[in-house]
N, C-alpha and C. Protein backbone atom coordinates (compact mmCIF):
# COMPACT_ATOMS: atom_id res chain seq x y z
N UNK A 1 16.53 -7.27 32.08
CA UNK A 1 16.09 -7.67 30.77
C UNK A 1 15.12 -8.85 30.92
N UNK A 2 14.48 -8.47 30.22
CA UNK A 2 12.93 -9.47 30.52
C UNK A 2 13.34 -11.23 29.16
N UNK A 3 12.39 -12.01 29.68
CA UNK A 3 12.07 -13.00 28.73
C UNK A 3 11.41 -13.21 27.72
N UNK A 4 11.34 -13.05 26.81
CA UNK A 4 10.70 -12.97 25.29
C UNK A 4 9.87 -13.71 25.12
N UNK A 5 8.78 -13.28 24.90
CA UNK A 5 7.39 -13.84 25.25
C UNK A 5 7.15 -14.96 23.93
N UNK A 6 7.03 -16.19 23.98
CA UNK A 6 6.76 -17.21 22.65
C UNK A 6 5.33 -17.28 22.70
N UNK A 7 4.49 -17.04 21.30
CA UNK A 7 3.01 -17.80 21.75
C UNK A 7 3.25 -18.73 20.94
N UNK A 8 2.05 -19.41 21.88
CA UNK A 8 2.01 -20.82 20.92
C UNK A 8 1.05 -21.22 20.24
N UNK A 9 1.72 -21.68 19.03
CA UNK A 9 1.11 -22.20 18.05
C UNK A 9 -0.01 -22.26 18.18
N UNK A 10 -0.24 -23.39 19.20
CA UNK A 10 -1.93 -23.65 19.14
C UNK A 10 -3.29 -22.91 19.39
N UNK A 11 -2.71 -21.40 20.13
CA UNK A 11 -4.22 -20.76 20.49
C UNK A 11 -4.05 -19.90 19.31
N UNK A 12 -5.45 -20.03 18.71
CA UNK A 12 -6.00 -19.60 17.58
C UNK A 12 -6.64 -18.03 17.73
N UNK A 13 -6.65 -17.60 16.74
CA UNK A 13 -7.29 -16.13 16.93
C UNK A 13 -8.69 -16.28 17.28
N UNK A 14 -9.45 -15.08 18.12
CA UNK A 14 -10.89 -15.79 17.91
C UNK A 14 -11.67 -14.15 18.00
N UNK A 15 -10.67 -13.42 16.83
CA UNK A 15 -11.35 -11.59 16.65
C UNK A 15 -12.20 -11.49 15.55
N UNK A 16 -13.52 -11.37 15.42
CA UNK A 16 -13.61 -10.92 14.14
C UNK A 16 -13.70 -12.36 13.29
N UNK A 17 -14.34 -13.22 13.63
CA UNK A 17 -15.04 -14.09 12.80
C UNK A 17 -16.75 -14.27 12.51
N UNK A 18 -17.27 -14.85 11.91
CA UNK A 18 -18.42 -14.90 11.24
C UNK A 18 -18.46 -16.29 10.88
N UNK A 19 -19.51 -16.92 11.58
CA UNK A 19 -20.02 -16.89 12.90
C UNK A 19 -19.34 -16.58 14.23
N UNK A 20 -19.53 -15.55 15.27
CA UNK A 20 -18.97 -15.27 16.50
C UNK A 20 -18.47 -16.57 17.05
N UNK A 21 -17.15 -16.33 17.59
CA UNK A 21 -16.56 -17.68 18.49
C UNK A 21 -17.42 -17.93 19.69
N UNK A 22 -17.22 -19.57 19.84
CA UNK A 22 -17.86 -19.97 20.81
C UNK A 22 -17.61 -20.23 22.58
N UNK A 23 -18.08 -20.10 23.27
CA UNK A 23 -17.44 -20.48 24.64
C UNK A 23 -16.14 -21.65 24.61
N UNK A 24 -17.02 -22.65 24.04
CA UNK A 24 -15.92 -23.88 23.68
C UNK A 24 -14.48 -23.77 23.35
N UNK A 25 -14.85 -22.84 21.89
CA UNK A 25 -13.31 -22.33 21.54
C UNK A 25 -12.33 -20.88 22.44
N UNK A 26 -13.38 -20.52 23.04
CA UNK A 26 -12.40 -19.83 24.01
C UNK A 26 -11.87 -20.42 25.25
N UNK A 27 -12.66 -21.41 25.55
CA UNK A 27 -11.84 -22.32 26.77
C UNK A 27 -10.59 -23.00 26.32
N UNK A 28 -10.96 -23.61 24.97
CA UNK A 28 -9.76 -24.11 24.16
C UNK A 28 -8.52 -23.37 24.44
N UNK A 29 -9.12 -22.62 23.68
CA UNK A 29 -7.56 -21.08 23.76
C UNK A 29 -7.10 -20.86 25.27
N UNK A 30 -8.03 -20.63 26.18
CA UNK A 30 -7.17 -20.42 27.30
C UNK A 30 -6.56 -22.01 27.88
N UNK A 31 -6.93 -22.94 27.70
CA UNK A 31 -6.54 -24.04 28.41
C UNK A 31 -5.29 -23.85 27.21
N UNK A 32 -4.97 -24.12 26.25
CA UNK A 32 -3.66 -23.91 26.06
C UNK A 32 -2.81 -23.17 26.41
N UNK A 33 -2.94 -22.21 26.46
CA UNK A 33 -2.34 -20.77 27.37
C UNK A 33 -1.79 -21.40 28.68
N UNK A 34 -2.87 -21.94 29.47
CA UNK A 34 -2.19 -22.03 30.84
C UNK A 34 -1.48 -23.20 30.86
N UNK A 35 -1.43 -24.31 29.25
CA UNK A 35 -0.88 -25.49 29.45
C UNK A 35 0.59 -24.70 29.25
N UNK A 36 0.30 -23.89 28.38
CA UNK A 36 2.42 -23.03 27.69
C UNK A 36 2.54 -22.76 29.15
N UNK A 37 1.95 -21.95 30.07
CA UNK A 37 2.19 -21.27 31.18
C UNK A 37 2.77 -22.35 31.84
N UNK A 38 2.50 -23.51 32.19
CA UNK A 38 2.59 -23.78 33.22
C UNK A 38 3.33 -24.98 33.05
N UNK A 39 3.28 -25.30 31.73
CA UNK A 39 4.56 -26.76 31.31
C UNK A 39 3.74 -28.32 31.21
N UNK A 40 2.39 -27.76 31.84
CA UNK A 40 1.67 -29.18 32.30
C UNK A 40 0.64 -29.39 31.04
N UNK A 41 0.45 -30.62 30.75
CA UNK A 41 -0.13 -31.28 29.50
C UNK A 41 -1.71 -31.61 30.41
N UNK A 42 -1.45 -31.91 31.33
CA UNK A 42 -2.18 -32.50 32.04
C UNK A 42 -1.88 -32.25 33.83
N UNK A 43 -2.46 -31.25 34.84
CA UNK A 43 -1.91 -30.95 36.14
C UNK A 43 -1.96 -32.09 37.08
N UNK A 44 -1.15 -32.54 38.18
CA UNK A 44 -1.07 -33.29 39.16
C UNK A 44 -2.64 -33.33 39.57
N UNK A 45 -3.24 -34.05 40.76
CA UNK A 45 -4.37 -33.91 41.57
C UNK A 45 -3.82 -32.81 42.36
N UNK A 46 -3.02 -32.27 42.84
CA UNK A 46 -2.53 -31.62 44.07
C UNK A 46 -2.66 -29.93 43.12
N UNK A 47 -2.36 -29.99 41.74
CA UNK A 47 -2.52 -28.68 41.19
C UNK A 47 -4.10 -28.35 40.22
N UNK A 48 -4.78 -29.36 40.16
CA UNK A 48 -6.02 -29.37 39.37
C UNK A 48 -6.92 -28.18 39.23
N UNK A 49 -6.98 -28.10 40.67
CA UNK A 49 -7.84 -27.10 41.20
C UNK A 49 -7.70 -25.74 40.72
N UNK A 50 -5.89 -25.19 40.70
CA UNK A 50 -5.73 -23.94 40.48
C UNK A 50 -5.32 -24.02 38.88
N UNK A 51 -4.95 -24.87 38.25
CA UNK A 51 -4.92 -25.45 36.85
C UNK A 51 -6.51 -24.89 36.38
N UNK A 52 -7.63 -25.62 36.83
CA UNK A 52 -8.96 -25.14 36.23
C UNK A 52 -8.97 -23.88 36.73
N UNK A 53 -8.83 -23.52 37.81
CA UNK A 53 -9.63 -21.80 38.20
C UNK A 53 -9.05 -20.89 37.11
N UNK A 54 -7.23 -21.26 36.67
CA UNK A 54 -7.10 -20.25 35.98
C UNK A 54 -6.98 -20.17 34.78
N UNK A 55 -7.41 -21.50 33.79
CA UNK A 55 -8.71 -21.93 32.60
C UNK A 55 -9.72 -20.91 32.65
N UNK A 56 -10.55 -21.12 33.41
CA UNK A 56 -11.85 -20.72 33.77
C UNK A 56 -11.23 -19.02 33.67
N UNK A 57 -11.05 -18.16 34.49
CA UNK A 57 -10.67 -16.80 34.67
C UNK A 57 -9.81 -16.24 33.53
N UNK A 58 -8.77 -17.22 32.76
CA UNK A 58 -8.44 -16.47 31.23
C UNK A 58 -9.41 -16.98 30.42
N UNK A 59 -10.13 -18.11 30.71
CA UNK A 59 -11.71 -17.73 29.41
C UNK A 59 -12.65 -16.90 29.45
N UNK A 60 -13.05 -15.99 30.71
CA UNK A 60 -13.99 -15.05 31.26
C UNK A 60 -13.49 -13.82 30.98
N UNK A 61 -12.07 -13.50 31.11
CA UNK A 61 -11.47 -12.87 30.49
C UNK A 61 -11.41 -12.39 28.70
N UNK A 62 -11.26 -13.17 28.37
CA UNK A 62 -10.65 -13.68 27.27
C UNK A 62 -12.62 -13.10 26.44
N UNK A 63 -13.70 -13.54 27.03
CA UNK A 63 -14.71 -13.60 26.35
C UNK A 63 -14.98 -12.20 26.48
N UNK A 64 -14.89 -11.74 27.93
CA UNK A 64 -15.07 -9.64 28.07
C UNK A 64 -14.19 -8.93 26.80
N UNK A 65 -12.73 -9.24 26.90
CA UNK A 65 -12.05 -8.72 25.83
C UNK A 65 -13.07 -8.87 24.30
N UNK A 66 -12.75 -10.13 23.94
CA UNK A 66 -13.71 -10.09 22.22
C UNK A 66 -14.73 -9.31 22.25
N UNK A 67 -15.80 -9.24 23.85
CA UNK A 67 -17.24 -9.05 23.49
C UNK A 67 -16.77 -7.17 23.64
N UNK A 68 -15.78 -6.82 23.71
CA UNK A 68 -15.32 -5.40 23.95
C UNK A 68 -14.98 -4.86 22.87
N UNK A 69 -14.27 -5.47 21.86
CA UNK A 69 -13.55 -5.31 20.59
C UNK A 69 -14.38 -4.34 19.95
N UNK A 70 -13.53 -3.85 19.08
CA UNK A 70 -14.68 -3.20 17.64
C UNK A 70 -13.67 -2.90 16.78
N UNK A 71 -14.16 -3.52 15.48
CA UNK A 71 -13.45 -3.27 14.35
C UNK A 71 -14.09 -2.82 13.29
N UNK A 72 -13.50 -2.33 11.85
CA UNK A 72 -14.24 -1.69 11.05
C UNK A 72 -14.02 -3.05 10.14
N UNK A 73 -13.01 -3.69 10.48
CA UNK A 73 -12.84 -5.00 9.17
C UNK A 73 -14.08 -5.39 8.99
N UNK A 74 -14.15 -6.30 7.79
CA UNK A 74 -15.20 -7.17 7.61
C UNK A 74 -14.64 -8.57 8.50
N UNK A 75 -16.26 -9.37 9.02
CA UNK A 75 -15.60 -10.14 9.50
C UNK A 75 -15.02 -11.60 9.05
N UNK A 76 -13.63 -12.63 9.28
CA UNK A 76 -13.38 -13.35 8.52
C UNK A 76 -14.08 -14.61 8.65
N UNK A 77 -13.94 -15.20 7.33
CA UNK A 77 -14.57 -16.74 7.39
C UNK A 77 -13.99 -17.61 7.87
N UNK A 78 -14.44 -18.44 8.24
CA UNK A 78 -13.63 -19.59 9.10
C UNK A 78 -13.67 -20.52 8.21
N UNK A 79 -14.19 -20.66 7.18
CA UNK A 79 -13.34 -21.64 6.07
C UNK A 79 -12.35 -21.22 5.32
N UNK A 80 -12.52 -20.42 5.23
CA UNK A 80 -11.52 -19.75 4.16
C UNK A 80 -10.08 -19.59 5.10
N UNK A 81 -10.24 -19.36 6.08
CA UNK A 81 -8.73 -18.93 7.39
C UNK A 81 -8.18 -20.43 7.65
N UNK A 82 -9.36 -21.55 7.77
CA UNK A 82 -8.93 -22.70 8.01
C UNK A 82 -8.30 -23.13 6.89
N UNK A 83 -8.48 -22.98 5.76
CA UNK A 83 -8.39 -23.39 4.43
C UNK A 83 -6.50 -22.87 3.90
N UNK A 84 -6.57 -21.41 4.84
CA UNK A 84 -5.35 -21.00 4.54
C UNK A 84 -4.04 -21.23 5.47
N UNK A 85 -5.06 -21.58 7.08
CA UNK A 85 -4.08 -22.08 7.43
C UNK A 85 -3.94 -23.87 7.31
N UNK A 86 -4.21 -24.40 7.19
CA UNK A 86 -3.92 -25.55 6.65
C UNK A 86 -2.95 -25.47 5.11
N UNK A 87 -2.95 -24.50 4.41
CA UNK A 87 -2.01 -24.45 3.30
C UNK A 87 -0.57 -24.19 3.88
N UNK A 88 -0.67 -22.95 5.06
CA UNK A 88 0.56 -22.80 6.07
C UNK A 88 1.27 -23.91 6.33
N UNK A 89 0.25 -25.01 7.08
CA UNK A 89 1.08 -25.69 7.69
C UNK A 89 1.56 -26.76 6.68
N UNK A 90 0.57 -26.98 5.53
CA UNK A 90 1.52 -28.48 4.74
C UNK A 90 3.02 -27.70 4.52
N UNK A 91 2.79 -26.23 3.83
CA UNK A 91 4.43 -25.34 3.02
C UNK A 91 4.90 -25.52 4.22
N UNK A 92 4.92 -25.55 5.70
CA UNK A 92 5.74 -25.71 6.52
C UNK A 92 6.48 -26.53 6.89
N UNK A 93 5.45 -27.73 7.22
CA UNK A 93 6.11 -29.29 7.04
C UNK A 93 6.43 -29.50 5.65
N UNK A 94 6.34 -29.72 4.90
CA UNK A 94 6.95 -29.81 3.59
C UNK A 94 8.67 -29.21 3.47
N UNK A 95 8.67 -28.45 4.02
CA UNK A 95 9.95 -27.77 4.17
C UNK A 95 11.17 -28.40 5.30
N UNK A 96 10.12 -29.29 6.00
CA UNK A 96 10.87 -30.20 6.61
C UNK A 96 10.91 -31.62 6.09
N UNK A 97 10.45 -32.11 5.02
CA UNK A 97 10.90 -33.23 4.21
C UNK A 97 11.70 -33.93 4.18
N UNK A 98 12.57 -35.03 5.04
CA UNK A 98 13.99 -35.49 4.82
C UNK A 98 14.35 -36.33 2.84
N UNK A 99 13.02 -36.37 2.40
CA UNK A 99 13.22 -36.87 1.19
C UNK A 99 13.81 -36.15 0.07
């Protein structure tokens, strides 16, 4: 029986927006990825090296996949997604209120 895969929070979708995502934000996304992967906020000097290579190789990745995609959706706005997720997260925290 396998381990149940958690994603995390922080890597953002990047399918099907308007304006197309940027290199930037796909490095983003994978450097979080390998931070969940790997537990490290920040890697030793002794792990740096393989810390960036495999940044670098799930963002190269990561950019073939999107530039592969095809959808019939229209594509979404990034104000409007930001707009909604930011409504997510206040109803979320809000729900944690001790007041």
């Amino acid at each position: 029986m396998g381990v149940p895969f958690v994603m995390c929070r922080n890597i953002k979708m990047l399918f099907n927006f308007e304006p197309p995502v940027t290199e930037a934000e796909t490095r983003a996304a994978a450097l979080q990825f390998v931070r969940k992967v790997t537990g490290f906020h920040k890697p030793s000097i002794a792990n740096a090296v393989a810390f960036d290579r495999a940044v670098d190789e799930i963002a190269a990745s990561s950019a073939t996949l999107l530039r592969s995609l095809e959808t019939h959706a229209p594509p979404r706005d990034r104000v409007e997604e930001a707009a909604k997720a930011r409504a997510r997260s206040a109803a979320r925290f809000r729900s944690f209120d001790p007041a």
